[in-house]
Every structure is written in C-alpha cells, then in structure tokens.
C-alpha atoms as a PDB file:
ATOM      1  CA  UNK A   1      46.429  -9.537 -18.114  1.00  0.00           C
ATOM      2  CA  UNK A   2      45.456  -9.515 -22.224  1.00  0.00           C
ATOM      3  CA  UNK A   3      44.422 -12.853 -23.855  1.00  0.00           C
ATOM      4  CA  UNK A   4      43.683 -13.916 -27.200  1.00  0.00           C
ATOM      5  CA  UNK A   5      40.069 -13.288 -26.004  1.00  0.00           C
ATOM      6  CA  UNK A   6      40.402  -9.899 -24.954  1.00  0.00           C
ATOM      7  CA  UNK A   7      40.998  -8.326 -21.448  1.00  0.00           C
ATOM      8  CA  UNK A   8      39.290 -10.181 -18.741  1.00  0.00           C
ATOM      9  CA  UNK A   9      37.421  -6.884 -16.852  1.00  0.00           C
ATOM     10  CA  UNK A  10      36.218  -5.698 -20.448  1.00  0.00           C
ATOM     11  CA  UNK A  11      34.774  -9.631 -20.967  1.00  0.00           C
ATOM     12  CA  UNK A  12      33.264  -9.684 -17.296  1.00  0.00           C
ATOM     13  CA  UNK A  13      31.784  -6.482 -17.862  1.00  0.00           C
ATOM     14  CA  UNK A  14      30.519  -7.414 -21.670  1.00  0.00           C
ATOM     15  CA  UNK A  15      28.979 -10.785 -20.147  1.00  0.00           C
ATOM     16  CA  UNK A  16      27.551  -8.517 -17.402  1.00  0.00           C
ATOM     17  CA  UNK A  17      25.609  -6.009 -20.586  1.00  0.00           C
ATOM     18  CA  UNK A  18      24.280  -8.834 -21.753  1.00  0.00           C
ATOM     19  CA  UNK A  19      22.940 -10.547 -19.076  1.00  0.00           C
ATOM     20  CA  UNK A  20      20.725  -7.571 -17.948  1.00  0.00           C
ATOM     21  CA  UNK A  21      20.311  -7.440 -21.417  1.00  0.00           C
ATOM     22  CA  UNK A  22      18.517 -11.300 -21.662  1.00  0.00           C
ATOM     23  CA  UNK A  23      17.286 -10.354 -18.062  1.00  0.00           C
ATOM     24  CA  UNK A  24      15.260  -7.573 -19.743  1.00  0.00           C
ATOM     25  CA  UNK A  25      13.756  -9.181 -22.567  1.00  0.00           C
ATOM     26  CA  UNK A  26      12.858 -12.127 -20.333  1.00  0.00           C
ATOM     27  CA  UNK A  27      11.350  -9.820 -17.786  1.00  0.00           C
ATOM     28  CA  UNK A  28       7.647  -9.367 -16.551  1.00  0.00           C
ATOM     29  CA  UNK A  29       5.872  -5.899 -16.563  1.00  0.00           C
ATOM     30  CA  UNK A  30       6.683  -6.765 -12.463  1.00  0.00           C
ATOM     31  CA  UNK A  31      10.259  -7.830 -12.611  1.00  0.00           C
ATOM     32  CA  UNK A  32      10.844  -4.852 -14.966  1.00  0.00           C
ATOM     33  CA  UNK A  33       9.700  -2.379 -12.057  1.00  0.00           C
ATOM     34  CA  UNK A  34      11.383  -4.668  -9.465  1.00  0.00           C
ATOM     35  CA  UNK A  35      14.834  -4.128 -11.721  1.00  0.00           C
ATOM     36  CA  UNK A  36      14.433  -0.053 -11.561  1.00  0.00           C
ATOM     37  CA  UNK A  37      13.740  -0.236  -7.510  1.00  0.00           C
ATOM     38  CA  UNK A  38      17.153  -2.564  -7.530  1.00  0.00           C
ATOM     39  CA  UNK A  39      19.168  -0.483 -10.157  1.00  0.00           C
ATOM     40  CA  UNK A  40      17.943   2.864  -8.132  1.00  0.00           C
ATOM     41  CA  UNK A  41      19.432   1.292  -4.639  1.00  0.00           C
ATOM     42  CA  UNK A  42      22.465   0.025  -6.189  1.00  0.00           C
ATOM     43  CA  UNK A  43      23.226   3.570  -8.146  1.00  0.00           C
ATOM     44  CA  UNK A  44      22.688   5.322  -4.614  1.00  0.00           C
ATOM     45  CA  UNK A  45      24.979   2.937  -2.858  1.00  0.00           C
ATOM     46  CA  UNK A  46      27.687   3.462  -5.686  1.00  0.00           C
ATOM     47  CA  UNK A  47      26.893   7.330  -5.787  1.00  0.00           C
ATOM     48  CA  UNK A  48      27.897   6.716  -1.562  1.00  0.00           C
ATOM     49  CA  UNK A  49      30.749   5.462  -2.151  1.00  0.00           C
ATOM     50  CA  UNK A  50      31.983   7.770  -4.917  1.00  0.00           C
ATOM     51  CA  UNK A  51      30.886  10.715  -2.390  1.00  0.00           C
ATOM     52  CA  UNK A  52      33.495   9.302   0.343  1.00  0.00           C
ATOM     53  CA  UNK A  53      36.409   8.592  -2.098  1.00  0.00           C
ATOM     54  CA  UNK A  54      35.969  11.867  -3.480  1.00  0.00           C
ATOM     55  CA  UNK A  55      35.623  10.611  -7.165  1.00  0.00           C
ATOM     56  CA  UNK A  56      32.999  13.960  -8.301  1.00  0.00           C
ATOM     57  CA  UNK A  57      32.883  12.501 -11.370  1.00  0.00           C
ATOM     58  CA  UNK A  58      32.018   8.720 -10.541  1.00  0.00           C
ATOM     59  CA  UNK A  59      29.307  10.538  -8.205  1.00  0.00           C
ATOM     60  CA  UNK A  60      27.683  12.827 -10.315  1.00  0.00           C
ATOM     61  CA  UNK A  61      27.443   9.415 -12.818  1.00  0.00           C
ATOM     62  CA  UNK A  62      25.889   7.205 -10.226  1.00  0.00           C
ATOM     63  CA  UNK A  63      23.233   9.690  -8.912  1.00  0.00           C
ATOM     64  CA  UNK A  64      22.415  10.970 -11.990  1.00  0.00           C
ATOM     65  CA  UNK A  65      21.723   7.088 -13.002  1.00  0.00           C
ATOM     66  CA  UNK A  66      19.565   7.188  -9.873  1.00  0.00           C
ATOM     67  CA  UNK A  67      17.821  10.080 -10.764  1.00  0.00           C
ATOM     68  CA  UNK A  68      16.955   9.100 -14.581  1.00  0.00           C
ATOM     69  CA  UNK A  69      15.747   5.652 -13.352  1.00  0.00           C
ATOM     70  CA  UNK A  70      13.261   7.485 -11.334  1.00  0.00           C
ATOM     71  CA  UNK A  71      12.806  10.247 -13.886  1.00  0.00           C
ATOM     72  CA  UNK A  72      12.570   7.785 -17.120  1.00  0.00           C
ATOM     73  CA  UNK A  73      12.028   4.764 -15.747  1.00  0.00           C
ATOM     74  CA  UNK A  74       9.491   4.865 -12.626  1.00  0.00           C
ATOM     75  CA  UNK A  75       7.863   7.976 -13.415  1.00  0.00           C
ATOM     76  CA  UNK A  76       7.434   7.633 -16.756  1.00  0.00           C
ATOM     77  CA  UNK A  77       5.774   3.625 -16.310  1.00  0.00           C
ATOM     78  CA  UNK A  78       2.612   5.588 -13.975  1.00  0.00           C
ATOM     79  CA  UNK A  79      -0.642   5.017 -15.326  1.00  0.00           C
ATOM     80  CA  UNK A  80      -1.866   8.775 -14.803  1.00  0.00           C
ATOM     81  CA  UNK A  81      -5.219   8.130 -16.502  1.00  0.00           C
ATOM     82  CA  UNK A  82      -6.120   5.326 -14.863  1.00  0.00           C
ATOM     83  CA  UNK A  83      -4.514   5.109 -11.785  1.00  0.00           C
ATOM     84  CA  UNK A  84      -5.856   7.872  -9.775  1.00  0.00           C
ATOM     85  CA  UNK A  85      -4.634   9.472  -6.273  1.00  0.00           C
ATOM     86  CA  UNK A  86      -1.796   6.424  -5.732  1.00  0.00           C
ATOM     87  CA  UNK A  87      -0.294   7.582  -9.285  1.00  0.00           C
ATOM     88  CA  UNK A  88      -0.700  11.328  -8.967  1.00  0.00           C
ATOM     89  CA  UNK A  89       0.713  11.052  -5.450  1.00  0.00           C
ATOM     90  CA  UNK A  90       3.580   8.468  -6.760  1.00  0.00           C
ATOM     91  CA  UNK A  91       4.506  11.097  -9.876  1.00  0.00           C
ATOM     92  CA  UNK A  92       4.812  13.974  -7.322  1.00  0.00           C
ATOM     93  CA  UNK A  93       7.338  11.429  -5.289  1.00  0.00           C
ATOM     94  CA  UNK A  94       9.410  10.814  -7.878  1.00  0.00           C
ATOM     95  CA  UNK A  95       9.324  14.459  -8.507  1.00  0.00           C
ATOM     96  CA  UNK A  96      10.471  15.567  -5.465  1.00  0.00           C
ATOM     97  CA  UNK A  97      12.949  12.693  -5.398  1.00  0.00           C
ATOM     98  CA  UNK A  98      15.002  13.606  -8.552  1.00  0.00           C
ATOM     99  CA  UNK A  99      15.305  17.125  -7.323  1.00  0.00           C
ATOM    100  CA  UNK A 100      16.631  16.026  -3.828  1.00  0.00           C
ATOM    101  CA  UNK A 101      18.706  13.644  -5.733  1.00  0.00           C
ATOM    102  CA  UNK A 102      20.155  16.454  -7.610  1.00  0.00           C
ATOM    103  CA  UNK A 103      20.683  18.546  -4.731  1.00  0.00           C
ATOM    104  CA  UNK A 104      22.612  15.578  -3.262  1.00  0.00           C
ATOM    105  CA  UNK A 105      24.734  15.787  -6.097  1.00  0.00           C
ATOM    106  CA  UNK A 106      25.441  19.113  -5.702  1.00  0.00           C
ATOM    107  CA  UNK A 107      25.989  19.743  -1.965  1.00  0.00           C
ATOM    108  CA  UNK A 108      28.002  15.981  -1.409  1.00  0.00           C
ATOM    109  CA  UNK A 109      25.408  15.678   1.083  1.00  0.00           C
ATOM    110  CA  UNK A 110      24.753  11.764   2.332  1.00  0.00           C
ATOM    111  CA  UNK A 111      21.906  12.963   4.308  1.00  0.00           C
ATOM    112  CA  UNK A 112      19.951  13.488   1.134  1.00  0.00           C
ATOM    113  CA  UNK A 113      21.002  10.167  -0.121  1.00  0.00           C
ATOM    114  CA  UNK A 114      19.747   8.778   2.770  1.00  0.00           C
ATOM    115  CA  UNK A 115      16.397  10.372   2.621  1.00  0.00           C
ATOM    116  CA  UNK A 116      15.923   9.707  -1.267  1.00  0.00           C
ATOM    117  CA  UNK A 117      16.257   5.697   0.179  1.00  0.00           C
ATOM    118  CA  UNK A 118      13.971   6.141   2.892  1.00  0.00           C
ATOM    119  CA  UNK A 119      11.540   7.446   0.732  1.00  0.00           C
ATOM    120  CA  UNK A 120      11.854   4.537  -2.285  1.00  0.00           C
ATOM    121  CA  UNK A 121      12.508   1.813  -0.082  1.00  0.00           C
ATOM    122  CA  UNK A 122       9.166   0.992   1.184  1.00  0.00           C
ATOM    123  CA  UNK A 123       7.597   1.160  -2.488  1.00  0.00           C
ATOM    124  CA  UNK A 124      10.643  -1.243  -3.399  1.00  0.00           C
ATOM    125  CA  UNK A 125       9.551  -3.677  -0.522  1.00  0.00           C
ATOM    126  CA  UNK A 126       6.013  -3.834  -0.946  1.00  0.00           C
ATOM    127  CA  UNK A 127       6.889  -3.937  -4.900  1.00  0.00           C
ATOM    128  CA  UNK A 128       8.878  -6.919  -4.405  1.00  0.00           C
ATOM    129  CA  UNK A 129       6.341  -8.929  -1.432  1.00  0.00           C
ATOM    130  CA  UNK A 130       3.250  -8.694  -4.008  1.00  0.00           C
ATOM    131  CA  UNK A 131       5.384 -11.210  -6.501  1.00  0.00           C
ATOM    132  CA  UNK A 132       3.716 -14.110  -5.599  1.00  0.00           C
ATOM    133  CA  UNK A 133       0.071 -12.678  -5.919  1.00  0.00           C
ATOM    134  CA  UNK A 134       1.009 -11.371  -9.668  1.00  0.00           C
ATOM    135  CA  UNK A 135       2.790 -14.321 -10.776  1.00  0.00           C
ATOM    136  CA  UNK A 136       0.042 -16.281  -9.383  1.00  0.00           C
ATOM    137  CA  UNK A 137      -2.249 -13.493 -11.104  1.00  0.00           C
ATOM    138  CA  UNK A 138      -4.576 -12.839  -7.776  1.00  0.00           C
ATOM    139  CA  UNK A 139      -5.330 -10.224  -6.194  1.00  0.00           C
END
C-alpha cells in the first residue's frame, strides 16, 4: 500500500535509520560498545536464518555485518597501548572470530555461528552488568 507519504516499509525502515542514528549521537563510550555486542548478536541471528532459508545472498550480508562490527567496530575501539594482556588477548579474539565468521560464511556451517556466539557472548554480558558502576563512574 503507497500513500501520499511514501510506502509504509520504506517509512518504518527510514524512522528505524534514524533512530539508531539519534541513538548514536546520544550514546556513551559504554552504550556505544554495548550497541556493537547487540548489532553483532542480532547480525548472527539474521545470518541463521538466511543460512536455513537458503537466501546466500541475505547470509553472506548478515555475517559479513557481523564480521566488520568485530573487525571495525570492536577491534578497532582496543586500547593496545594502554590496555595490556586483556587488549592484546581481546584483539587476537576478534581475530580469530572474523576468520571463523568467514569460514561460516563459506561452508553454511551453523556450528561456527554458534561458536563465534559462545565466544562474544560472555564479553557482551559482563559488558552490559558493569553499566551501573560506569554510569555511576565507580569502579
């Protein structure tokens, strides 16, 4: 169904752009990081679902999403000059990570997917139960 305003899935998804967009200028250093652990399970879960429709296409979008936020946005935000063993061992995660990510891609293999979550999942847990102590700013 067109209206005068346009079609209604193109205005969801337009409303939807710029609400992550607001969401993103809004955001603290910690909700920014908190947004790439959420963005990174909800491109895996979409990658899954693409994988069991058979839609290569929709896969190879979602996973490679997955991968870049890991890539550009998690790896990219360490600290690797002052944040020691926990960064250097983080950047080899993420590392390893976006090439099992790829490989998931390429073999249509859920396992993999499955492993990638297991392996972000805790980070993305203990990311999101220290809120309180930096919005409270102790430590």
């Amino acid at each position: 169904m067109n209206s005068a305003f346009g079609r209604p899935n193109a205005m969801a998804m337009a409303y939807r752009r710029v609400g992550v967009e607001t969401a993103v200028q809004g955001a603290s250093p910690h909700q920014l990081i908190m947004m790439l652990f959420d963005g990174y399970m909800e491109a895996i879960a979409q990658g899954r679902g693409a994988m069991r429709d058979g839609e290569i296409e929709r896969k190879g979008r979602c996973i490679g999403r997955a991968a870049r936020i890991v890539d550009e946005g998690l790896k990219a935000g360490l600290n690797l000059t002052d944040g020691g063993t926990l960064a250097q061992d983080l950047q080899m995660l993420y590392q390893y990570v976006t090439m099992r990510l790829t490989l998931a891609n390429l073999r249509n293999d859920e396992a993999i997917l499955d492993e990638c979550v297991s392996l972000i999942e805790p980070l993305r847990l203990a990311w999101r139960d220290i809120k309180d102590q930096v919005d409270h700013g102790t430590h």
